[in-house]
PDB file of N, CA and C in Angstrom:
ATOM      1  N   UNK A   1      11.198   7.362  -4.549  1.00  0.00           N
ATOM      2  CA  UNK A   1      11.800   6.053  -4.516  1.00  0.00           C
ATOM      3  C   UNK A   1      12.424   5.812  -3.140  1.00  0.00           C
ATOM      4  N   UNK A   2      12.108   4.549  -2.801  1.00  0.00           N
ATOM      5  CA  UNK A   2      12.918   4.030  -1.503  1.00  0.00           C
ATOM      6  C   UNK A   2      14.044   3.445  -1.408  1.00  0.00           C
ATOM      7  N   UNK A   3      15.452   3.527  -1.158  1.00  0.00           N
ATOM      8  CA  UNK A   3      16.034   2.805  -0.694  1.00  0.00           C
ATOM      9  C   UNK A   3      16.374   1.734   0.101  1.00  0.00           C
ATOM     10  N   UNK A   4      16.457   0.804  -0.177  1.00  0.00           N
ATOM     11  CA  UNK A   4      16.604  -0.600   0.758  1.00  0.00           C
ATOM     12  C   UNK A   4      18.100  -0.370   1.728  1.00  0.00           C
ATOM     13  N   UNK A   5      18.484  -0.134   3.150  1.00  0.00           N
ATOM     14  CA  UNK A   5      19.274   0.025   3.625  1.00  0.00           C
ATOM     15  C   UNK A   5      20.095  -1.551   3.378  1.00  0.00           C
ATOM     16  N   UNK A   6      19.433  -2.701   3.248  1.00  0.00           N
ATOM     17  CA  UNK A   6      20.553  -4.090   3.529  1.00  0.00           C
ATOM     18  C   UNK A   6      20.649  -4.450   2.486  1.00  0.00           C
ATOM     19  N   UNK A   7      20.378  -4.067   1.485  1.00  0.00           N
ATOM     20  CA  UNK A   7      20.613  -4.721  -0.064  1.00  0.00           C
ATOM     21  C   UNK A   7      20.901  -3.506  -1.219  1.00  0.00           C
ATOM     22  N   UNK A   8      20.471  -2.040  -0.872  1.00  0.00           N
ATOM     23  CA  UNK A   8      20.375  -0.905  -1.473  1.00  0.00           C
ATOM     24  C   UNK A   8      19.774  -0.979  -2.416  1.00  0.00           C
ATOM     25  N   UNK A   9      18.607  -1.838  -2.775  1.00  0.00           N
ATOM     26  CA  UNK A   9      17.980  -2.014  -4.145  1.00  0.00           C
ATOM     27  C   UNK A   9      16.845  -0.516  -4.266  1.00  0.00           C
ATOM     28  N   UNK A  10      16.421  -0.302  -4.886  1.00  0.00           N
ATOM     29  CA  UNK A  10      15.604   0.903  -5.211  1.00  0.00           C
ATOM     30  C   UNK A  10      14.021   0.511  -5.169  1.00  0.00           C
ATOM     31  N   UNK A  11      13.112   0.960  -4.732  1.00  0.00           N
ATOM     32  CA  UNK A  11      11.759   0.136  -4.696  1.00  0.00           C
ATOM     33  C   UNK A  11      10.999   2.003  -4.439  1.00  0.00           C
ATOM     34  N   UNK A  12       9.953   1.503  -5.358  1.00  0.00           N
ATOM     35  CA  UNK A  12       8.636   2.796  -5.387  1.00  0.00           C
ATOM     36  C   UNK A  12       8.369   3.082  -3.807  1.00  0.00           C
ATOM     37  N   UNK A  13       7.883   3.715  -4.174  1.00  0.00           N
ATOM     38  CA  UNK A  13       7.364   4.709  -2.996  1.00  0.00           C
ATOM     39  C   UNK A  13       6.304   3.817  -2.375  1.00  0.00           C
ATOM     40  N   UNK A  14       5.425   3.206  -2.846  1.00  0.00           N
ATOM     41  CA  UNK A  14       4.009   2.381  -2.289  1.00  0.00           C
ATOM     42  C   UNK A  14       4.525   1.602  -2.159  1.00  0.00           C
ATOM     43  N   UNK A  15       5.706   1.046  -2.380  1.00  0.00           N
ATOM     44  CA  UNK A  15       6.396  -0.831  -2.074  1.00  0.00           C
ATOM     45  C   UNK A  15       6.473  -0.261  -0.574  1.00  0.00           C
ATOM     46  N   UNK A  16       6.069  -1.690   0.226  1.00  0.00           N
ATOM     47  CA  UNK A  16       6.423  -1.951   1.628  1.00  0.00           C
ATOM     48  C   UNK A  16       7.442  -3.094   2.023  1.00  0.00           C
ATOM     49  N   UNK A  17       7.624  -3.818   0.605  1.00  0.00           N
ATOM     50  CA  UNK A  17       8.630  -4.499   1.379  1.00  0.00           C
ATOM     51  C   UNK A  17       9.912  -4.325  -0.108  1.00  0.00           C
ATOM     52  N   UNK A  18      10.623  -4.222   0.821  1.00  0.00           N
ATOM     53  CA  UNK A  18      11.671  -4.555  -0.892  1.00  0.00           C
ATOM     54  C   UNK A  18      11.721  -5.992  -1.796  1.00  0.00           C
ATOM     55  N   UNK A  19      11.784  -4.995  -2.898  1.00  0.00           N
ATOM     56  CA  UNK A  19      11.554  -6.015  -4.159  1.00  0.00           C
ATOM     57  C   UNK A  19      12.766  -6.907  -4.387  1.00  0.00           C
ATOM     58  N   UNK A  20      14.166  -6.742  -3.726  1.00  0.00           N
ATOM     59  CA  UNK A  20      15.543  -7.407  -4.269  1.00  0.00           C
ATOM     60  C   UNK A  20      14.959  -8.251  -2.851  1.00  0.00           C
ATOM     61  N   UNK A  21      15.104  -7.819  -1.535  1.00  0.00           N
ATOM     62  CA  UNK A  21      15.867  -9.016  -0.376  1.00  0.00           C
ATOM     63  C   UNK A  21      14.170  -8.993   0.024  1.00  0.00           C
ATOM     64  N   UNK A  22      13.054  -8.160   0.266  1.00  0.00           N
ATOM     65  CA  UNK A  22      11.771  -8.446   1.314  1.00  0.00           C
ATOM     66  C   UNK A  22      12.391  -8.379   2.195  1.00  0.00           C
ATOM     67  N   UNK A  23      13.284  -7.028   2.813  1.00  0.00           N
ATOM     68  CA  UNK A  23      13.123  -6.357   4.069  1.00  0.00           C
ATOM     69  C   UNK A  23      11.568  -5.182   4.081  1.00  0.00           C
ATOM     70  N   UNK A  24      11.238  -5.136   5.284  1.00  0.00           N
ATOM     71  CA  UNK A  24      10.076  -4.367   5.583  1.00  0.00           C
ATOM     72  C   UNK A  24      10.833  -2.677   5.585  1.00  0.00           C
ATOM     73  N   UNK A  25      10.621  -1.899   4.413  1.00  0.00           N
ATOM     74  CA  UNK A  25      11.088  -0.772   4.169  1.00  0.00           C
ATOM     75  C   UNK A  25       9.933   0.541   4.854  1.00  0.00           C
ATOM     76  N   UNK A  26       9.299  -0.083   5.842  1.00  0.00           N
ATOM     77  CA  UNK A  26       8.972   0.969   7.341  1.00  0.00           C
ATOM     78  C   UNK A  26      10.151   0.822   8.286  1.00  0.00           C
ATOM     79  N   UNK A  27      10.927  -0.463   8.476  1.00  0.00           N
ATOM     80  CA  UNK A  27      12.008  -0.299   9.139  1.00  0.00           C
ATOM     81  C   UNK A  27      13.461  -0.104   8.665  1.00  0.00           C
ATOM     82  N   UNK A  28      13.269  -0.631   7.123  1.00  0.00           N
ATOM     83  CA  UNK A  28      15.028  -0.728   6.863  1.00  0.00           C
ATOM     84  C   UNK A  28      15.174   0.351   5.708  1.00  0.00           C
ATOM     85  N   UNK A  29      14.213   0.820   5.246  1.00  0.00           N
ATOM     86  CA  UNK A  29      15.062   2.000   4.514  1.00  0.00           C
ATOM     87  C   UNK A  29      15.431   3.258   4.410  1.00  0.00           C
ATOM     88  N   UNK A  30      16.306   3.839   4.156  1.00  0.00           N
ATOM     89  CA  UNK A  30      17.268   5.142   4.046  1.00  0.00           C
ATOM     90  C   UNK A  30      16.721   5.793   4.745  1.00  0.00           C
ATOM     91  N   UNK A  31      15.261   6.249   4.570  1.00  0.00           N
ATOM     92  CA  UNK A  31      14.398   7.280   5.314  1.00  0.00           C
ATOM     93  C   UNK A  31      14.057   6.906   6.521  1.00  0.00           C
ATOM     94  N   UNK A  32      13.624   5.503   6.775  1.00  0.00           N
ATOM     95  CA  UNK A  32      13.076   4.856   8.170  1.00  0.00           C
ATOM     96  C   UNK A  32      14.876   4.729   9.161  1.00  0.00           C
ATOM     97  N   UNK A  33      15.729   4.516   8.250  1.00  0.00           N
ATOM     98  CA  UNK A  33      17.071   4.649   9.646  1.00  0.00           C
ATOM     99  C   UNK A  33      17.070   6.033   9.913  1.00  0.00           C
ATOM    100  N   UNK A  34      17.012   6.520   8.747  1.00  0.00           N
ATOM    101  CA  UNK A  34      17.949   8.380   9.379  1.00  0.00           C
ATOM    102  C   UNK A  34      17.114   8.783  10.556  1.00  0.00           C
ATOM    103  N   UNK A  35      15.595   8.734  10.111  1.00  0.00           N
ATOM    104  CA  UNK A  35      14.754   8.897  11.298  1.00  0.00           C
ATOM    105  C   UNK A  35      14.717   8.520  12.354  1.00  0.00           C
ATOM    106  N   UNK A  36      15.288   7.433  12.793  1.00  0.00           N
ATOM    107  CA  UNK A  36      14.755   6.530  13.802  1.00  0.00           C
ATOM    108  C   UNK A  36      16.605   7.259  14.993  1.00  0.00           C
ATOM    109  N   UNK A  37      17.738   7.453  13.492  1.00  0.00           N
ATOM    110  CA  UNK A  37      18.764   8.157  14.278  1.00  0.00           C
ATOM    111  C   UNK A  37      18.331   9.015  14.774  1.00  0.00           C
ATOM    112  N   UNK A  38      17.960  10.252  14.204  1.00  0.00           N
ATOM    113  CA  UNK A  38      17.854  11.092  14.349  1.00  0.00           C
ATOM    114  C   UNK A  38      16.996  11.985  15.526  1.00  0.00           C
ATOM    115  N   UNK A  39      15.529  10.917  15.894  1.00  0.00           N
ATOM    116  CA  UNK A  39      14.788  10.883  17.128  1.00  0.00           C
ATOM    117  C   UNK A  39      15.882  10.359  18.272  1.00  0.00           C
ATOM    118  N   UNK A  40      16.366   9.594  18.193  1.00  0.00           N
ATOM    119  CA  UNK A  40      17.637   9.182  19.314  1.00  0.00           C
ATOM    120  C   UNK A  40      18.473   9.877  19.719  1.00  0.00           C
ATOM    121  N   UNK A  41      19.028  10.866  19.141  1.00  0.00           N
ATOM    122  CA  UNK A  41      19.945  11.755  19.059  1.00  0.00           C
ATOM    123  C   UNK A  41      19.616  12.830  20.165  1.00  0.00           C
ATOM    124  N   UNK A  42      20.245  13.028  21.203  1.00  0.00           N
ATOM    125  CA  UNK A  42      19.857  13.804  22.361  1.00  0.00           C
ATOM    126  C   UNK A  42      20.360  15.218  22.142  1.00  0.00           C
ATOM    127  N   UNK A  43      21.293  15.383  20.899  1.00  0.00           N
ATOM    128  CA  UNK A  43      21.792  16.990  20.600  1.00  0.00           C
ATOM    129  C   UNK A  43      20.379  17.352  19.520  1.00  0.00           C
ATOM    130  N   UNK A  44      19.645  16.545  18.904  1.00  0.00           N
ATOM    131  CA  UNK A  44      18.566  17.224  17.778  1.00  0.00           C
ATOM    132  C   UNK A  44      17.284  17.541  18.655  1.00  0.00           C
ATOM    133  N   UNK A  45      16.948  18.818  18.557  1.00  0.00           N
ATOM    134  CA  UNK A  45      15.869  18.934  19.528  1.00  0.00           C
ATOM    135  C   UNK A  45      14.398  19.330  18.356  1.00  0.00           C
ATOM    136  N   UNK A  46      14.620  19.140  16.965  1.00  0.00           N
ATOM    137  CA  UNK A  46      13.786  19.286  16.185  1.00  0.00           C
ATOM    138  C   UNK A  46      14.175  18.663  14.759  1.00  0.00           C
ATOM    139  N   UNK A  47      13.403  18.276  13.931  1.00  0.00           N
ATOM    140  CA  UNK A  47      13.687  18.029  12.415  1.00  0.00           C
ATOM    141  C   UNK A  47      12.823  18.731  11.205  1.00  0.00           C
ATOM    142  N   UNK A  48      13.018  18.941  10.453  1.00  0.00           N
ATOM    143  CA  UNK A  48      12.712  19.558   9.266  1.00  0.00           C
ATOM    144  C   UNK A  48      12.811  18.604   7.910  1.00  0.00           C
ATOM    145  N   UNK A  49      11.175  19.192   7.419  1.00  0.00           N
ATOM    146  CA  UNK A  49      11.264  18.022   6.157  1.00  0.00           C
ATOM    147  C   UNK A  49      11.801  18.927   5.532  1.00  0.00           C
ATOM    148  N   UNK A  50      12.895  18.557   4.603  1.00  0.00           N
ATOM    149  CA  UNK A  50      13.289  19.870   3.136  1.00  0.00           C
ATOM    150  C   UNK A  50      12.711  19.043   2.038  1.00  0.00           C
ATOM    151  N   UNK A  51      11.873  19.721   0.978  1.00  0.00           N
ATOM    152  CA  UNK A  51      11.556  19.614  -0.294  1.00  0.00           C
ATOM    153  C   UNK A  51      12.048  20.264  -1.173  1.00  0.00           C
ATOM    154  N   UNK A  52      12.469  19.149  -2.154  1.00  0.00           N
ATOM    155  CA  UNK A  52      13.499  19.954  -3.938  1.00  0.00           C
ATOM    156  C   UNK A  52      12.420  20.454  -4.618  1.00  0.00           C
ATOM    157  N   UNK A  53      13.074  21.847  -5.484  1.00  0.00           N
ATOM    158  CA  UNK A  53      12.514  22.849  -5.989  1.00  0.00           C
ATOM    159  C   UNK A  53      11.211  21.987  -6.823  1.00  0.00           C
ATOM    160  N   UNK A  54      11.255  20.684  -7.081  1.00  0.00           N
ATOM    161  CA  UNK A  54      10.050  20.066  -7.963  1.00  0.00           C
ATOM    162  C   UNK A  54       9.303  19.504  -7.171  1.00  0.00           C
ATOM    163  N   UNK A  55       9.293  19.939  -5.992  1.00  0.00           N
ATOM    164  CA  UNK A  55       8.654  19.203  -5.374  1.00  0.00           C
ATOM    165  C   UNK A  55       6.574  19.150  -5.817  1.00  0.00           C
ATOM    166  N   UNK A  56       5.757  17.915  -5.084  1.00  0.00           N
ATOM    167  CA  UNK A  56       4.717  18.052  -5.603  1.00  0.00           C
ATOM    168  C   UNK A  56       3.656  18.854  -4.549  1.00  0.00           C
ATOM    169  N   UNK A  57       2.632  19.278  -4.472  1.00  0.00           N
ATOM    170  CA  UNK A  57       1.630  19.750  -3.830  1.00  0.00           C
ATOM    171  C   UNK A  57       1.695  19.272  -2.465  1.00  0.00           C
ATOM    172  N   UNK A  58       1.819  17.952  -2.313  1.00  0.00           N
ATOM    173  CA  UNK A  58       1.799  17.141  -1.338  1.00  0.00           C
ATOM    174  C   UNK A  58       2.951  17.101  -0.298  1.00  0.00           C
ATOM    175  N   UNK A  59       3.866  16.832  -0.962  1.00  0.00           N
ATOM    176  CA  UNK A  59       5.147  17.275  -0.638  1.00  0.00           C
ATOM    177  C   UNK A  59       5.618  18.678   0.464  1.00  0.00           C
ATOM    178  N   UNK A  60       4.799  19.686  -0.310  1.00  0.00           N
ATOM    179  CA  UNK A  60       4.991  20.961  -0.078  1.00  0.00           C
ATOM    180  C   UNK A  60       4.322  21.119   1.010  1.00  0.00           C
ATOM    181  N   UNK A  61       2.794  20.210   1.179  1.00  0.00           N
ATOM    182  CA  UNK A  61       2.604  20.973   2.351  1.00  0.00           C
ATOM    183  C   UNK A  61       3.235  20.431   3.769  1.00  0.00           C
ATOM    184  N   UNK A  62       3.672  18.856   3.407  1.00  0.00           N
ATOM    185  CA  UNK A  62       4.559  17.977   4.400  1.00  0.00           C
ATOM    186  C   UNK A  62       5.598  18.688   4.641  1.00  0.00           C
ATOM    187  N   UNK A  63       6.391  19.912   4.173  1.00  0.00           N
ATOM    188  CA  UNK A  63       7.405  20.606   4.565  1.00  0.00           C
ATOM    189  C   UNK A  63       7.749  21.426   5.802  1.00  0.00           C
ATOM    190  N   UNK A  64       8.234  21.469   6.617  1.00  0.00           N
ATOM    191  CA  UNK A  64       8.202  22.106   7.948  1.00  0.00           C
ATOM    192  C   UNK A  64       9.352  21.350   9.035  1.00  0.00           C
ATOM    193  N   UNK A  65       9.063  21.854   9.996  1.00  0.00           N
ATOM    194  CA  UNK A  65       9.900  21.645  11.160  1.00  0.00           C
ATOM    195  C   UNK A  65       8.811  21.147  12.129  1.00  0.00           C
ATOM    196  N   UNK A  66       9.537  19.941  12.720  1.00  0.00           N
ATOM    197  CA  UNK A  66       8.023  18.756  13.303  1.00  0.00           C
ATOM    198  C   UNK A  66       9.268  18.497  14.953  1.00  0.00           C
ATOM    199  N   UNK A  67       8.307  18.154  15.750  1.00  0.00           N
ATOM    200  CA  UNK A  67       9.250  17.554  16.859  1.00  0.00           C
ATOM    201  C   UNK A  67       9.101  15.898  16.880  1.00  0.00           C
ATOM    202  N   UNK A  68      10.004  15.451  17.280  1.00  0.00           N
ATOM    203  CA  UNK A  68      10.279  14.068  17.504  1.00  0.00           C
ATOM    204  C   UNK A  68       9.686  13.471  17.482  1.00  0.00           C
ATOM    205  N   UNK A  69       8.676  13.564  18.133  1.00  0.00           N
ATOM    206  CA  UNK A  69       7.121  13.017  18.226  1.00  0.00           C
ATOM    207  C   UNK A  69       6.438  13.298  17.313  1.00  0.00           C
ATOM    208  N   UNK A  70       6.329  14.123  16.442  1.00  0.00           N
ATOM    209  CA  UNK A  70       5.117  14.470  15.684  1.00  0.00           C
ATOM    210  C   UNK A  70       5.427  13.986  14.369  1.00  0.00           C
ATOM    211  N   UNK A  71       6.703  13.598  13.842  1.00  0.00           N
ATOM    212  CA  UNK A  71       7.726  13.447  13.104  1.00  0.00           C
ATOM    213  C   UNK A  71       7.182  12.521  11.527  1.00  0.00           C
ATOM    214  N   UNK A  72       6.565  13.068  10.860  1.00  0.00           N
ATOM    215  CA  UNK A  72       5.904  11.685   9.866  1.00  0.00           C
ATOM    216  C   UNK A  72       6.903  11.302   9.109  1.00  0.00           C
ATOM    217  N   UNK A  73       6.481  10.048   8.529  1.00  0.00           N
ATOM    218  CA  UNK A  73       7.384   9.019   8.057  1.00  0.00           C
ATOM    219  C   UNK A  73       7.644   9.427   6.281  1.00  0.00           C
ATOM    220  N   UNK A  74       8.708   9.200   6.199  1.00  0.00           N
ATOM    221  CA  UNK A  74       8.808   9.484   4.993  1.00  0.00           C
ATOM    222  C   UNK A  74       9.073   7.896   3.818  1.00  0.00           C
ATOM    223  N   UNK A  75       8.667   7.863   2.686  1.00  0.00           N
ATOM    224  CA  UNK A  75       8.005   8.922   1.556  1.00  0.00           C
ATOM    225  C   UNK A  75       6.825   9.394   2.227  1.00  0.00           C
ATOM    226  N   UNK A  76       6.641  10.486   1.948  1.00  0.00           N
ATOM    227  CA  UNK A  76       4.969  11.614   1.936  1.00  0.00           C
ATOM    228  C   UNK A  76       4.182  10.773   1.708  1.00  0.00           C
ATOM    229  N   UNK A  77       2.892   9.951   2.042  1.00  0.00           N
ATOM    230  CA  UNK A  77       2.086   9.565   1.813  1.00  0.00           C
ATOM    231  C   UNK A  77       1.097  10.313   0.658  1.00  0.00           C
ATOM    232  N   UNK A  78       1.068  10.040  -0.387  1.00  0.00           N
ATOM    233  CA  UNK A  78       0.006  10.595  -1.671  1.00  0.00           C
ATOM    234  C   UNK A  78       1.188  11.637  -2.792  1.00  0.00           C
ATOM    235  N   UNK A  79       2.072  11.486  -2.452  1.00  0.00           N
ATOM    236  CA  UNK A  79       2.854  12.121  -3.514  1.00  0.00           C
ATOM    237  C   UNK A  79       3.091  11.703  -4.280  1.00  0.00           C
ATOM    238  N   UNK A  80       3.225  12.970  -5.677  1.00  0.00           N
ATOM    239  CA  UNK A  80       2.527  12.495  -6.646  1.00  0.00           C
ATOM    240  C   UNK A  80       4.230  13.148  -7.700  1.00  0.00           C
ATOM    241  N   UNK A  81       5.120  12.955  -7.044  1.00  0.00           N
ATOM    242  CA  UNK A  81       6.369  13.356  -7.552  1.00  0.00           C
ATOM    243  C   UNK A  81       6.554  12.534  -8.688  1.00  0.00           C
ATOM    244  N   UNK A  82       6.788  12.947  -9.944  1.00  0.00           N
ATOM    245  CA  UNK A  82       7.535  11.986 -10.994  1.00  0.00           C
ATOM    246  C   UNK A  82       8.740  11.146 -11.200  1.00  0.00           C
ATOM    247  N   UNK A  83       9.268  11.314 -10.202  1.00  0.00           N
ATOM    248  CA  UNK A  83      10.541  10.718  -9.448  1.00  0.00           C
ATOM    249  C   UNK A  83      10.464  10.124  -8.191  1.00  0.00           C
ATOM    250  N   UNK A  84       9.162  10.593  -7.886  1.00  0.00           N
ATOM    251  CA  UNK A  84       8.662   9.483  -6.396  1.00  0.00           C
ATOM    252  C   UNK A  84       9.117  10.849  -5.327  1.00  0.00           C
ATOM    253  N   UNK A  85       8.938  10.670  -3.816  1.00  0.00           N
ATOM    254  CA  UNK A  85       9.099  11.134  -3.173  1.00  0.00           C
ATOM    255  C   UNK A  85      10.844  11.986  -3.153  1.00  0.00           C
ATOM    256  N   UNK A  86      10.812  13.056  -2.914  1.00  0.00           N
ATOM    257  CA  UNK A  86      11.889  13.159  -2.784  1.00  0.00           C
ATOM    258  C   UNK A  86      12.534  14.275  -1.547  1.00  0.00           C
ATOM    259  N   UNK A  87      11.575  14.147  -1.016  1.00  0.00           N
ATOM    260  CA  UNK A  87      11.799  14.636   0.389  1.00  0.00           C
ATOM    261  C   UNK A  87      12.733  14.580   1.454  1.00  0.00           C
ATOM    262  N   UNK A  88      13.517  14.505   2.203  1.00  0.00           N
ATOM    263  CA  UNK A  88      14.786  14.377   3.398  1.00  0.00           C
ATOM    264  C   UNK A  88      14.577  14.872   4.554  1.00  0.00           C
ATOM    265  N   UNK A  89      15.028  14.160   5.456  1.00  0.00           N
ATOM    266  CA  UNK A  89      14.967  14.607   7.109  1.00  0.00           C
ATOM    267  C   UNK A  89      16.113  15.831   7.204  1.00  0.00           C
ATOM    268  N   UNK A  90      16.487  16.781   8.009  1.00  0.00           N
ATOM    269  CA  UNK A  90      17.436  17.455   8.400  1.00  0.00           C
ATOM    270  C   UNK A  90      16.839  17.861   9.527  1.00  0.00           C
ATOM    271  N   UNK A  91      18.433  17.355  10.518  1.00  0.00           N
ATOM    272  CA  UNK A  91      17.980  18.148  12.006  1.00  0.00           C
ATOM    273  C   UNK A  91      18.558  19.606  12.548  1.00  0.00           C
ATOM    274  N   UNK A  92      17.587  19.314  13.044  1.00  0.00           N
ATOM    275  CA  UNK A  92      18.022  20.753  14.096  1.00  0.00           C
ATOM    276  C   UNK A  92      18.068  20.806  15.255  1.00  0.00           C
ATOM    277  N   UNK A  93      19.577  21.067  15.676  1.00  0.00           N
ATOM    278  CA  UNK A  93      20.730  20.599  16.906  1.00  0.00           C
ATOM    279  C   UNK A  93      20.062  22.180  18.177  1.00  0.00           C
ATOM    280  N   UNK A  94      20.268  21.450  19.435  1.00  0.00           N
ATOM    281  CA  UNK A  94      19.832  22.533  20.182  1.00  0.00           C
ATOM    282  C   UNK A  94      22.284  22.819  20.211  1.00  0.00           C
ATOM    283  N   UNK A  95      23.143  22.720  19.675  1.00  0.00           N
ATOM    284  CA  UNK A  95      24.331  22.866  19.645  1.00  0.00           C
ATOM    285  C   UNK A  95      25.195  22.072  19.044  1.00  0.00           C
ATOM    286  N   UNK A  96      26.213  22.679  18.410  1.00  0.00           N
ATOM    287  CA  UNK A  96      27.073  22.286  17.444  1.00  0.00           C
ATOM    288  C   UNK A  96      28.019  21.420  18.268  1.00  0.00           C
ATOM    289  N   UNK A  97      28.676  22.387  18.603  1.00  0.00           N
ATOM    290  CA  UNK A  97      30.056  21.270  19.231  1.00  0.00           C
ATOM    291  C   UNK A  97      29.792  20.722  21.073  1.00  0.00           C
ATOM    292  N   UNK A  98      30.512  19.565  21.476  1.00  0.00           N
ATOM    293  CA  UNK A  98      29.884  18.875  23.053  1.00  0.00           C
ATOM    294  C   UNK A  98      30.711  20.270  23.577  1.00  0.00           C
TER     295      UNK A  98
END
């Protein structure tokens, strides 16, 4: 499931635009901001998809540590989760504190 960042409505995984306001949820939701922070971020020098223990086939193999660039968009394209995608960005800082 997607989150709508400007309205927070909930929309499937294959919705592209949200179903409450029709924001374009490649740019405005939960998964498309953290990402778009997270490439910006000059302390993250890598990201990691994490997948929950249910995760699906698909899911699993989308799991890894990707660089900035290589970075795919989340939901997983073809997942087949019963709860919809449930995948998350987490970065990885080349350092903790400035």
């Amino acid at each position: 499931m997607q989150t709508c960042s400007k309205c927070f409505h909930i929309s499937p995984d294959n919705e592209l635009l949200c179903l409450q306001c029709g924001a374009d949820l490649n740019e405005y939701s939960e998964h498309a901001i953290t990402r778009k922070r997270l490439i910006a971020n000059p302390r993250v020098n890598a990201i990691r998809i994490s997948v929950g223990k249910n995760a699906c086939p698909t899911c699993r193999l989308a799991e890894g540590v990707y660089s900035k660039e290589t970075l795919p968009h989340l939901p997983v394209e073809g997942c087949a989760g019963p709860k919809g995608c449930e995948c998350s960005y987490a970065p990885i800082l080349d350092e903790i504190f400035p």
